[in-house]
N, C-alpha and C. Protein backbone atom coordinates (compact mmCIF):
# COMPACT_ATOMS: atom_id res chain seq x y z
N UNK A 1 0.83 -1.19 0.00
CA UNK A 1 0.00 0.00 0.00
C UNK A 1 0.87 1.25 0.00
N UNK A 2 0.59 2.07 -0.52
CA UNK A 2 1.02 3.66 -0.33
C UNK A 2 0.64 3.77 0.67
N UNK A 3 2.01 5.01 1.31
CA UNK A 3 1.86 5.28 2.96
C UNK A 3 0.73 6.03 3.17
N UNK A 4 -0.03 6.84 2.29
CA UNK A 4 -0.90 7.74 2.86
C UNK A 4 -2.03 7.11 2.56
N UNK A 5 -2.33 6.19 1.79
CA UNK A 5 -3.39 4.80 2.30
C UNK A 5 -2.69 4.07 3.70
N UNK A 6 -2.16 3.66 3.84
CA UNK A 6 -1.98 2.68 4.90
C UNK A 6 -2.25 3.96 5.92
N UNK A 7 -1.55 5.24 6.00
CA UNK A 7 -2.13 5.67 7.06
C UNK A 7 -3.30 6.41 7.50
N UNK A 8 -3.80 6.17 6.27
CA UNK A 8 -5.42 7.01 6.49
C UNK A 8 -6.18 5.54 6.74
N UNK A 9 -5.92 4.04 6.82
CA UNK A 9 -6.18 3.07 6.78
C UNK A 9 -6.31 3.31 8.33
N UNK A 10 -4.64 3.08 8.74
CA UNK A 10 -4.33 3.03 10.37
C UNK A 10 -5.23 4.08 11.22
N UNK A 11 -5.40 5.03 10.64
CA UNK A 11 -6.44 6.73 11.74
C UNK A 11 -7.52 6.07 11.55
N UNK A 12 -8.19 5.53 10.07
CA UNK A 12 -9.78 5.09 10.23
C UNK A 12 -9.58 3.99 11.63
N UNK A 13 -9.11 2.72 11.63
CA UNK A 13 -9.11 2.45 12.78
C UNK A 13 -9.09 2.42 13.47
N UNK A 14 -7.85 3.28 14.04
CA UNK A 14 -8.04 3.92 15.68
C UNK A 14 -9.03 4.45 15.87
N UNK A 15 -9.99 5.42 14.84
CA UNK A 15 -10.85 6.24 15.29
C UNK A 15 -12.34 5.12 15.90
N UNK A 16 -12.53 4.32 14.77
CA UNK A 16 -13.36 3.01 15.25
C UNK A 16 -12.90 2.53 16.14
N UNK A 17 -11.77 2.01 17.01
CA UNK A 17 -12.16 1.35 18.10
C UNK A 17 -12.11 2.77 19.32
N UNK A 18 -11.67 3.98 18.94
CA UNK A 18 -12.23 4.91 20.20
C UNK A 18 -13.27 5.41 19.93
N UNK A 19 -13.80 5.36 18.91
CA UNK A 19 -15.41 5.48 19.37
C UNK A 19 -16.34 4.82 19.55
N UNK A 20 -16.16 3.09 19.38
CA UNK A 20 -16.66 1.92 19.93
C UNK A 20 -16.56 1.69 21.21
N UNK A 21 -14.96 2.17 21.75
CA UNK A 21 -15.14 1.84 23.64
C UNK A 21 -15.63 3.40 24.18
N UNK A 22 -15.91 4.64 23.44
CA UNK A 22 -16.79 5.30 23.81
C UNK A 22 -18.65 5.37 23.85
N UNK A 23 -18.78 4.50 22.79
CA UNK A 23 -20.00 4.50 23.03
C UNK A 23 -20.25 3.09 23.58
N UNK A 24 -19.06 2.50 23.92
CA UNK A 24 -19.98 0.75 25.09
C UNK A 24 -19.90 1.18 26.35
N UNK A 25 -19.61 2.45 27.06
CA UNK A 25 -19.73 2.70 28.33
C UNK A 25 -21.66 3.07 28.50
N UNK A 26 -21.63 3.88 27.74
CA UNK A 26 -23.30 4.57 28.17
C UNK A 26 -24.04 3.25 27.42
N UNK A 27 -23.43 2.72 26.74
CA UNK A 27 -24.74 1.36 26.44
C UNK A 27 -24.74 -0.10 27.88
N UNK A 28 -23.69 0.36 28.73
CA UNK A 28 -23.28 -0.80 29.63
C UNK A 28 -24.31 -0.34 30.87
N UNK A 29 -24.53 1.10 30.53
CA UNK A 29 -25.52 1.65 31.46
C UNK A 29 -26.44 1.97 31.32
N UNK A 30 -27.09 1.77 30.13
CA UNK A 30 -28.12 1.85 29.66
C UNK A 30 -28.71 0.40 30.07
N UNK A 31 -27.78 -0.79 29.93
CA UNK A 31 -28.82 -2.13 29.97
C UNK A 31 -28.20 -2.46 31.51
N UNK A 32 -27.44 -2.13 32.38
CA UNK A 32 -27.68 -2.16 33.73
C UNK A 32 -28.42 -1.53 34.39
N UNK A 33 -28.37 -0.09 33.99
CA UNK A 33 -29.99 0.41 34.94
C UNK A 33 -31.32 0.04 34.53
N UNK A 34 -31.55 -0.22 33.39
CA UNK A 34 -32.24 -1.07 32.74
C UNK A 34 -33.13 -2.54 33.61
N UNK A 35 -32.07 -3.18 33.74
CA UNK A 35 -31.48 -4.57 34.28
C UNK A 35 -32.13 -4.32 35.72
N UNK A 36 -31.79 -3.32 36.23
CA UNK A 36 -32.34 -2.93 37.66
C UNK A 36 -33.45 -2.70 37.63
N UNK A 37 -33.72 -1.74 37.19
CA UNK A 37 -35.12 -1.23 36.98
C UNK A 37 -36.18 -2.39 36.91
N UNK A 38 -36.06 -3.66 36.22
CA UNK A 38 -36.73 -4.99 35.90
C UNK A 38 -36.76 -5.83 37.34
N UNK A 39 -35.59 -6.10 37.64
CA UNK A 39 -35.09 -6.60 39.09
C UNK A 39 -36.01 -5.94 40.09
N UNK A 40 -35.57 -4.83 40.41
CA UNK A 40 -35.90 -4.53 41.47
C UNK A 40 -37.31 -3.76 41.48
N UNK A 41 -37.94 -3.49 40.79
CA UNK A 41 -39.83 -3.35 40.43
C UNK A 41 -40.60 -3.97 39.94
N UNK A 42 -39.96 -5.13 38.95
CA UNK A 42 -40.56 -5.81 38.17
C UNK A 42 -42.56 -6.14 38.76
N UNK A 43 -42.27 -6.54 40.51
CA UNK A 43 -43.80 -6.38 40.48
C UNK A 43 -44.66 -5.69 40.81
N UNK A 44 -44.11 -4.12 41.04
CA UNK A 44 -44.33 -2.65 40.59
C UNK A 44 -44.78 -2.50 39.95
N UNK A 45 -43.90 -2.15 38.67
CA UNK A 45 -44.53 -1.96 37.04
C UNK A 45 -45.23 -1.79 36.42
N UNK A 46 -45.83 -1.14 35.83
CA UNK A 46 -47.09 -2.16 35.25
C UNK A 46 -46.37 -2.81 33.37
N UNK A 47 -47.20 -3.53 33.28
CA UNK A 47 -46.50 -4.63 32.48
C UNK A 47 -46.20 -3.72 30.91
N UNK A 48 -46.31 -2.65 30.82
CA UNK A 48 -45.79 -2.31 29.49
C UNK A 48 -44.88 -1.45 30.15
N UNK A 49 -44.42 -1.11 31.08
CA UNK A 49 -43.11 -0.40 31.76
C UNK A 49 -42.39 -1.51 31.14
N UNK A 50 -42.69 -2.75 31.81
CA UNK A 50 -41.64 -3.90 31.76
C UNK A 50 -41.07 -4.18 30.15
N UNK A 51 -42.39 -4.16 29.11
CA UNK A 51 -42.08 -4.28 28.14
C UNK A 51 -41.13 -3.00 27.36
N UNK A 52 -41.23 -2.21 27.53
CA UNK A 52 -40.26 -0.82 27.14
C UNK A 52 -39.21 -1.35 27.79
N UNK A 53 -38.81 -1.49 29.08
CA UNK A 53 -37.53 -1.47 29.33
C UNK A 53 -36.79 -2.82 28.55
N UNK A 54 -37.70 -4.07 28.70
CA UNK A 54 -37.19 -4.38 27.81
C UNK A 54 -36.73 -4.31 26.08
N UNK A 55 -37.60 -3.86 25.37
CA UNK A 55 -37.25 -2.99 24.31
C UNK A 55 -35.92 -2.11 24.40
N UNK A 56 -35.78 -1.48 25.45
CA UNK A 56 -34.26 -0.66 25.84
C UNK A 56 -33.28 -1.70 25.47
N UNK A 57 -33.41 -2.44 26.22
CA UNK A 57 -32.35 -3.75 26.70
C UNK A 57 -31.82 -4.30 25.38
N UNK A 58 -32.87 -4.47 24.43
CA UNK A 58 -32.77 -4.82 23.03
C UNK A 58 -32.24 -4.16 22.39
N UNK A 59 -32.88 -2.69 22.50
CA UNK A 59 -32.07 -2.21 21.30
C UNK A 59 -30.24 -1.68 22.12
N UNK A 60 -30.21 -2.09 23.25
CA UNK A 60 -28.80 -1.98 23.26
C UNK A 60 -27.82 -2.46 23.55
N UNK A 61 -28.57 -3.68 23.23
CA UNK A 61 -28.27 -5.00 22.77
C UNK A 61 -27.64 -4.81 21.31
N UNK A 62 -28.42 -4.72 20.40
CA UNK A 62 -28.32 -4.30 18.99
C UNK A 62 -27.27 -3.45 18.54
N UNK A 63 -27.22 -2.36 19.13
CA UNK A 63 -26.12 -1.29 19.83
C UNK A 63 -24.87 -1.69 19.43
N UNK A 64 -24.57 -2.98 20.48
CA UNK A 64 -23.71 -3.21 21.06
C UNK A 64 -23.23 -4.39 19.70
N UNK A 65 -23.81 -5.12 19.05
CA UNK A 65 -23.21 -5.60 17.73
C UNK A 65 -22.85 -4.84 16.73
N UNK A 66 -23.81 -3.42 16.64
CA UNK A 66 -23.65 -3.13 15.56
C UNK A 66 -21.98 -2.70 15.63
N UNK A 67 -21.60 -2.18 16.81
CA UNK A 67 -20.42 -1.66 17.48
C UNK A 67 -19.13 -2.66 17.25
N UNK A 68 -19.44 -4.03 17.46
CA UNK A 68 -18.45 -4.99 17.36
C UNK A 68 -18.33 -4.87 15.31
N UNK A 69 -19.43 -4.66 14.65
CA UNK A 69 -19.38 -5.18 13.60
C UNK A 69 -18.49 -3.65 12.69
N UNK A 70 -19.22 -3.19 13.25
CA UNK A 70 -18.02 -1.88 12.97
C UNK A 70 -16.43 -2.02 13.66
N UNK A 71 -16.56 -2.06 14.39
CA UNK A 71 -15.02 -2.52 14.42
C UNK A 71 -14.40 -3.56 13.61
N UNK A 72 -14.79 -4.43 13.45
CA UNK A 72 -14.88 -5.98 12.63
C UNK A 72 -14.33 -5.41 11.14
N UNK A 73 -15.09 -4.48 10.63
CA UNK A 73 -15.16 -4.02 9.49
C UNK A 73 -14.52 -2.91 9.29
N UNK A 74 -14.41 -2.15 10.24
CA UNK A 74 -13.00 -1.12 10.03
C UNK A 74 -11.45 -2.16 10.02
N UNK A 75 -11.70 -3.42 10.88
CA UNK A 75 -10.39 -3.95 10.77
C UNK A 75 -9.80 -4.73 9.23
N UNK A 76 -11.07 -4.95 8.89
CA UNK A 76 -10.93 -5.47 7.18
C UNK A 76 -10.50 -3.95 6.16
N UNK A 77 -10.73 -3.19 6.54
CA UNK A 77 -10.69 -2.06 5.76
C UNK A 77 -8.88 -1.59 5.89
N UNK A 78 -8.34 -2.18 7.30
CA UNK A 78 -7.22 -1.37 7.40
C UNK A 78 -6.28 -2.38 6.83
N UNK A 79 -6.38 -3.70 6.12
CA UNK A 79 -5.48 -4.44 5.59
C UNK A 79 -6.45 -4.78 4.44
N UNK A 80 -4.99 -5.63 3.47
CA UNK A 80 -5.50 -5.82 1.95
C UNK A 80 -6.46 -7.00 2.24
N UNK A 81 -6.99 -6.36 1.02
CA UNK A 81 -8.30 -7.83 0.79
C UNK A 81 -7.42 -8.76 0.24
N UNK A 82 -7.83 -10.09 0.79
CA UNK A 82 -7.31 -11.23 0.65
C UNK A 82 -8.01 -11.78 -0.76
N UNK A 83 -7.83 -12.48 -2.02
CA UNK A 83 -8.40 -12.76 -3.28
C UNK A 83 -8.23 -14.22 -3.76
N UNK A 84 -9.22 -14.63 -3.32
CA UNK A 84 -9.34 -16.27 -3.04
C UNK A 84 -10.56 -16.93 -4.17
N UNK A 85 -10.68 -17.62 -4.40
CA UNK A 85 -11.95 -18.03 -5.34
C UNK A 85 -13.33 -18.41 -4.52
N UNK A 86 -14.09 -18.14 -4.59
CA UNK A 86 -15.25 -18.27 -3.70
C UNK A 86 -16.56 -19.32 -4.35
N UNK A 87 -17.01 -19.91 -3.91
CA UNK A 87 -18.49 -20.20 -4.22
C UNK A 87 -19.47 -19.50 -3.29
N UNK A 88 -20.16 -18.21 -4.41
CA UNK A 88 -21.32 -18.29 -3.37
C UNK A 88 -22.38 -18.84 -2.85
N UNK A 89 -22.30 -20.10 -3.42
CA UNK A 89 -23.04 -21.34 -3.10
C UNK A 89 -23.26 -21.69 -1.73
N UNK A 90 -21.74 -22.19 -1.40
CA UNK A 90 -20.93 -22.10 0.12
C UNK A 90 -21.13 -21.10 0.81
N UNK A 91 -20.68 -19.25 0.86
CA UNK A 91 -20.65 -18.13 1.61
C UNK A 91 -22.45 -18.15 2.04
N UNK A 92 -23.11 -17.77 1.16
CA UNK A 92 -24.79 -17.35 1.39
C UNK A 92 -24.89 -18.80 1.80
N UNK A 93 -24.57 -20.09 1.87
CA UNK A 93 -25.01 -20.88 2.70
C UNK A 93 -24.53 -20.85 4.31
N UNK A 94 -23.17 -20.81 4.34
CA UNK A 94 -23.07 -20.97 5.72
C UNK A 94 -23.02 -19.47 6.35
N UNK A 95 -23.94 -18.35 5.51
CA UNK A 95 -24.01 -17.28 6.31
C UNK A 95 -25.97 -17.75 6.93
N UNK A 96 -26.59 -18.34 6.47
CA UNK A 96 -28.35 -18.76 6.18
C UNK A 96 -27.55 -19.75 8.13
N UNK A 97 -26.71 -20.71 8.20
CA UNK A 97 -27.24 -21.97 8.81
C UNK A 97 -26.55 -20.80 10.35
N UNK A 98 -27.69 -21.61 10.98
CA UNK A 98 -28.35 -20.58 12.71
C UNK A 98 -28.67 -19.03 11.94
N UNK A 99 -28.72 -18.91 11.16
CA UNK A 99 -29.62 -17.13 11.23
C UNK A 99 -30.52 -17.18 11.34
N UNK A 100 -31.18 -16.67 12.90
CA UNK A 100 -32.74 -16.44 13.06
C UNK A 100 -33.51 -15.66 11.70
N UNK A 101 -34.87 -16.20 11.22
CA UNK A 101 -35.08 -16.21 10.50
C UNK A 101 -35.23 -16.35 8.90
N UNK A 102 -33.85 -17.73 9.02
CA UNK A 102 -33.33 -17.37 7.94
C UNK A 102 -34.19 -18.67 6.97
N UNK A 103 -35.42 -19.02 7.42
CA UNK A 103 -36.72 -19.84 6.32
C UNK A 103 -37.63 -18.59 5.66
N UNK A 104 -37.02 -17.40 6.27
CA UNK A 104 -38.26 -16.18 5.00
C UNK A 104 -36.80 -16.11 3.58
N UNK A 105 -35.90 -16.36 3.92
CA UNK A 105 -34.92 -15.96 2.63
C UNK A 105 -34.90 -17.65 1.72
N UNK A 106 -35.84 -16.61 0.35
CA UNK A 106 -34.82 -17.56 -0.72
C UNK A 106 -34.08 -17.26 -1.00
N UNK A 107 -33.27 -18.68 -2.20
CA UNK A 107 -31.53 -18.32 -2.66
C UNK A 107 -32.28 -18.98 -3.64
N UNK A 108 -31.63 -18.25 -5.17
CA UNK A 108 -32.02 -18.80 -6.35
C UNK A 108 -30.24 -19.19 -6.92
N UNK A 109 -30.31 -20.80 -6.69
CA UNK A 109 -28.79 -21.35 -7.03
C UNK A 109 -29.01 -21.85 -8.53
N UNK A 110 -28.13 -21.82 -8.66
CA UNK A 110 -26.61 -21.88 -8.70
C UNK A 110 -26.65 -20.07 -8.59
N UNK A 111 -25.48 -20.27 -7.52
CA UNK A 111 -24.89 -18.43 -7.43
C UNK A 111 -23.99 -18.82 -8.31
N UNK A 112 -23.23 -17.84 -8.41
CA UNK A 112 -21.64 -17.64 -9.23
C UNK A 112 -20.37 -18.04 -8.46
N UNK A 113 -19.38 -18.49 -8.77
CA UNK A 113 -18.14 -18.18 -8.35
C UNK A 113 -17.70 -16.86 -8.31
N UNK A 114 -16.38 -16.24 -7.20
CA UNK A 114 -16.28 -14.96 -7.02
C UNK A 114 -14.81 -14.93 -6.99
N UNK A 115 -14.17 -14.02 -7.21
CA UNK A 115 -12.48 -13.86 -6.83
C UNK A 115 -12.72 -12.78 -5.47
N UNK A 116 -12.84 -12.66 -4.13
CA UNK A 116 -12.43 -11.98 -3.41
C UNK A 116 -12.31 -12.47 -2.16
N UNK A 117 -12.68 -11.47 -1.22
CA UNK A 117 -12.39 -11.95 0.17
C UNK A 117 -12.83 -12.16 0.74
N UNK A 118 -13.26 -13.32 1.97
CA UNK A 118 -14.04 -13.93 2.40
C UNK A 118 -15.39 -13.65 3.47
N UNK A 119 -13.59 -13.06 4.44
CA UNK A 119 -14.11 -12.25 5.52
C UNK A 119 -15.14 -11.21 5.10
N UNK A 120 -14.87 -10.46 3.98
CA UNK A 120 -15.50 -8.94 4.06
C UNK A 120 -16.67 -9.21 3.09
N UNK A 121 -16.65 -10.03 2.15
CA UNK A 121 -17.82 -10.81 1.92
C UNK A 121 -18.65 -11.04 2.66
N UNK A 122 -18.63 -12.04 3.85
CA UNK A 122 -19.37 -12.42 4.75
C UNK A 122 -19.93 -11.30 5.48
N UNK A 123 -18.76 -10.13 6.13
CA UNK A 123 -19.43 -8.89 7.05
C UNK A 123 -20.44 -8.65 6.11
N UNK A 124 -20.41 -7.66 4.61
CA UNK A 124 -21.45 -7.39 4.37
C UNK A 124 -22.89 -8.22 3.85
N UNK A 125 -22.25 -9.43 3.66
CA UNK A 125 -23.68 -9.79 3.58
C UNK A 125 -24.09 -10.38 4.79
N UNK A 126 -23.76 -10.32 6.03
CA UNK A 126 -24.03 -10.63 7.52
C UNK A 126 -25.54 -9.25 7.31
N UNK A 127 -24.65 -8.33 7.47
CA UNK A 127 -25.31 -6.79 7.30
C UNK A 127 -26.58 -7.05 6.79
N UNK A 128 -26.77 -7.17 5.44
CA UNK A 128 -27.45 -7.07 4.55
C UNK A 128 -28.67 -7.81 4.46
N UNK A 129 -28.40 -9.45 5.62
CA UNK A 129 -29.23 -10.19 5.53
C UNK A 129 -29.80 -9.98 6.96
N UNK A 130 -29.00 -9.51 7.88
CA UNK A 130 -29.65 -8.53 9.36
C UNK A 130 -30.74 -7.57 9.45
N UNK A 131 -30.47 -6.74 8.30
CA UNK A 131 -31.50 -5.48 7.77
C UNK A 131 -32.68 -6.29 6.84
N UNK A 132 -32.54 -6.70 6.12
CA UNK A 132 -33.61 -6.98 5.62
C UNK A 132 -34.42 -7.86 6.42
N UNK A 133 -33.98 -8.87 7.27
CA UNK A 133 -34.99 -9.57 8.32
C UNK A 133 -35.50 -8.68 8.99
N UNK A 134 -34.55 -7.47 9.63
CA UNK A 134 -34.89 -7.17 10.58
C UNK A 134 -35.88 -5.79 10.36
N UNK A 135 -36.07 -5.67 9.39
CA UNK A 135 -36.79 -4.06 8.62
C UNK A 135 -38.22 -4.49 8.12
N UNK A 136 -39.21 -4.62 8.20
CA UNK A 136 -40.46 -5.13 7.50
C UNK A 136 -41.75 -4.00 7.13
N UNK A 137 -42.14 -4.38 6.60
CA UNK A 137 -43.34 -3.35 6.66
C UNK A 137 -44.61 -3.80 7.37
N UNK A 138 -45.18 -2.71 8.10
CA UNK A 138 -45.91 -3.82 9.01
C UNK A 138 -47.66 -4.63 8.00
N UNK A 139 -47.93 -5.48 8.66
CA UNK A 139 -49.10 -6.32 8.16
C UNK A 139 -48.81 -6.86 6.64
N UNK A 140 -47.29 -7.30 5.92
CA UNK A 140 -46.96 -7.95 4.98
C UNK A 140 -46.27 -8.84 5.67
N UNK A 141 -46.31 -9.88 4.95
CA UNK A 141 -45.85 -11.52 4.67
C UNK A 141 -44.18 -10.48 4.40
N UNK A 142 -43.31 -10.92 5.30
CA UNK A 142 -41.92 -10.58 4.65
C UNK A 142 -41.13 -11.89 4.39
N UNK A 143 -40.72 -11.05 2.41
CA UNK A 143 -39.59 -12.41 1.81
C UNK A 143 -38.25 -11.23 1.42
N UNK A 144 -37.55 -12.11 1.89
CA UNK A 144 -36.00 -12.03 1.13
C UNK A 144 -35.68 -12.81 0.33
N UNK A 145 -35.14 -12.13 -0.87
CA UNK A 145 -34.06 -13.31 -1.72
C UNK A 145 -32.62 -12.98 -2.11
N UNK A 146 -32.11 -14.25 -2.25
CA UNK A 146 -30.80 -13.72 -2.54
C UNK A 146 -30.84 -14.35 -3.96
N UNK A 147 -29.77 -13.74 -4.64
CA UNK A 147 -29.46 -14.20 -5.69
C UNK A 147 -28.20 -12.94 -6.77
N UNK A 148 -27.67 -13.44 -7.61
CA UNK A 148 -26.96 -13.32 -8.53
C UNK A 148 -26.83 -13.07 -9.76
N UNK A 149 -26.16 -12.29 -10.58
CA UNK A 149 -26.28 -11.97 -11.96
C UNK A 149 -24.14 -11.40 -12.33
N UNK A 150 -24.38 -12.04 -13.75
CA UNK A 150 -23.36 -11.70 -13.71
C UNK A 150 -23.32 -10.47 -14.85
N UNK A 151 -22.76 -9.36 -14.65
CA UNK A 151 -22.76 -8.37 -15.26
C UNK A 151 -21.28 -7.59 -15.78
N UNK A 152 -21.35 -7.21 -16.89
CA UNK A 152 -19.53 -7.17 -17.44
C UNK A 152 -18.95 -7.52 -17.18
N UNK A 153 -18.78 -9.04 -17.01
CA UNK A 153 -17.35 -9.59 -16.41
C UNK A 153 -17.40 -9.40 -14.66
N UNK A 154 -17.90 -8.93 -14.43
CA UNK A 154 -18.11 -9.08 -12.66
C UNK A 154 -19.69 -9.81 -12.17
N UNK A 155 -19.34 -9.93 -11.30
CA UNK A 155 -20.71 -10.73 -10.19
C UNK A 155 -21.41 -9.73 -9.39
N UNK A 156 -23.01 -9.94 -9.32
CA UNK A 156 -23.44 -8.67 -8.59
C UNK A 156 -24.40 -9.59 -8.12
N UNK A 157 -24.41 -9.63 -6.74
CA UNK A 157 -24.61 -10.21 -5.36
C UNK A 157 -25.87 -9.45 -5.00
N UNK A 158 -27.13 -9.99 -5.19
CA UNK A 158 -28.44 -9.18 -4.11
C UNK A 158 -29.03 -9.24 -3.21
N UNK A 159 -29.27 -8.94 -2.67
CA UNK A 159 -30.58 -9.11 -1.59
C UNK A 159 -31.37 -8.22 -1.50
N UNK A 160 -32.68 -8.67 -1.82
CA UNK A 160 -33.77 -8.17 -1.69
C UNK A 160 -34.72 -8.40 -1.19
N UNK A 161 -35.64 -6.92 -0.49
CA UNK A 161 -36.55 -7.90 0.24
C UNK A 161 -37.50 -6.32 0.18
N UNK A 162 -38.91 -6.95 0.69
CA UNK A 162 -40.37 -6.30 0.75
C UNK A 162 -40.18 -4.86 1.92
N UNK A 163 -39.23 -4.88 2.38
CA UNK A 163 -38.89 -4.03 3.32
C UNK A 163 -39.44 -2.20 2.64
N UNK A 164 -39.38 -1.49 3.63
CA UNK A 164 -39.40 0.06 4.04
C UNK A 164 -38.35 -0.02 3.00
N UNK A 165 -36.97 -0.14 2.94
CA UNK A 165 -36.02 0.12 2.22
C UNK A 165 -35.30 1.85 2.46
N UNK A 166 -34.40 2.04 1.95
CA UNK A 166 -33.35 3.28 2.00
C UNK A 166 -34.01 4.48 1.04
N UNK A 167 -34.02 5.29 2.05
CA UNK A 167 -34.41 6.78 1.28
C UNK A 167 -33.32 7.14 -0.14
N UNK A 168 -33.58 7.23 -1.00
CA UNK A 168 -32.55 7.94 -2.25
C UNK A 168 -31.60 8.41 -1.94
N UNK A 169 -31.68 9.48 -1.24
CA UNK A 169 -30.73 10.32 -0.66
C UNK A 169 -29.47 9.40 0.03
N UNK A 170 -29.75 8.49 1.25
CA UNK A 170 -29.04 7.70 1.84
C UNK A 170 -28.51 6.66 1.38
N UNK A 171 -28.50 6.51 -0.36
CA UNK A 171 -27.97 5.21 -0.27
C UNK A 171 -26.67 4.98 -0.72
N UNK A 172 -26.30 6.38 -1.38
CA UNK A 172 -24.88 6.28 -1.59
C UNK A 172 -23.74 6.67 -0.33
N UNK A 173 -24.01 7.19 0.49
CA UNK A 173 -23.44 7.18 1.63
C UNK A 173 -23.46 5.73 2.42
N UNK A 174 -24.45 5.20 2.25
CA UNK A 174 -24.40 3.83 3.00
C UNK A 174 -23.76 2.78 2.42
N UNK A 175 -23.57 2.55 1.22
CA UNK A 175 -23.21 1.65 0.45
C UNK A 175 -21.85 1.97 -0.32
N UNK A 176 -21.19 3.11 0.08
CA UNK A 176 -19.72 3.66 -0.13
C UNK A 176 -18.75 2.73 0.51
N UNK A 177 -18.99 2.35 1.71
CA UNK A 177 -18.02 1.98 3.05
C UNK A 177 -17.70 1.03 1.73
N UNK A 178 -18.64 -0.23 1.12
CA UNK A 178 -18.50 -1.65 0.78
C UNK A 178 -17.91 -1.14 -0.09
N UNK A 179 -17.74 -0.40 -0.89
CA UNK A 179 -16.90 -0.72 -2.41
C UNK A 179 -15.34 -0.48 -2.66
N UNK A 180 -14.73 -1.29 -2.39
CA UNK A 180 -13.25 -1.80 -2.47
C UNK A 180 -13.19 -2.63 -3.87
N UNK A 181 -14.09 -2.70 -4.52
CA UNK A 181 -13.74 -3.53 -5.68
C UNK A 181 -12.72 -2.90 -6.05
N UNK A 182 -11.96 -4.02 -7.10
CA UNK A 182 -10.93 -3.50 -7.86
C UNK A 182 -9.44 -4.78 -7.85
């Protein structure tokens, strides 16, 4: 790498893991007072207190992966992609086996073979298949599918699903981080 990649590589990282162990302090206290609050009123309460706090608990819960997965993924970002031959046959399978909910996603196989990297493969479509379970619109049947197309000589990897989905505006900012092709 050129030094002023490797070191704008090295600052993105540091900056991800100090602002990951900055924001796991107020989430450690968010689901311990939390935690208390359940404990020690629980038969106080009345039962949709209980349910909000738990909702808290969840989402910082949620929080607290999304936090690991950002770090996870700033650490793929600060070294080279590794360029291995892939089946996505294999990857979208053993990303499906234990994923809660993962009987609403079809896969229309044969996927393609891929030249890249495994790890960062997997983060984003970890991501990708997280959000779309986890995003629905309410009072629809929600489906995901995955599937494949191969387009100029490259592979283009989808997932789609019945979801709310990304405002226009937001989607090139969101979908910047992933593109290392090349």
């Amino acid at each position: 790498l050129r030094p002023g990649v490797a070191a704008a590589r090295e600052e993105l990282r540091a900056m991800a893991y100090a602002v990951s162990h900055d924001l796991r302090a107020p989430l450690r206290h968010i689901r311990g007072f939390s935690e208390m609050l359940i404990e020690d009123y629980a038969g106080e309460m009345p039962y949709k207190a209980g349910e909000i706090l738990r909702l808290v608990m969840d989402s910082a819960e949620l929080m607290n992966m999304m936090i690991e997965e950002m770090l996870h993924f700033s650490r793929l970002l600060s070294r080279a992609l590794a360029k291995e031959h892939l089946s996505l046959d294999e990857v979208v399978g053993a990303m499906l086996e234990g994923l809660e909910g993962a009987e609403l996603i079809s896969v229309e196989r044969p996927l393609h073979r891929v030249t890249g990297d495994r790890d960062a493969l997997q983060t984003c479509l970890r991501r990708l298949l997280h959000n779309a379970l986890r995003y629905r619109r309410d009072g629809e049947t929600h489906a995901v599918a995955v599937t494949a197309e191969a387009v100029s000589g490259r592979v283009r990897l989808l997932v789609e699903d019945n979801g709310p989905g990304l405002r226009e505006k937001h989607r090139e900012a969101v979908f910047r981080v992933f593109d290392r092709a090349g």
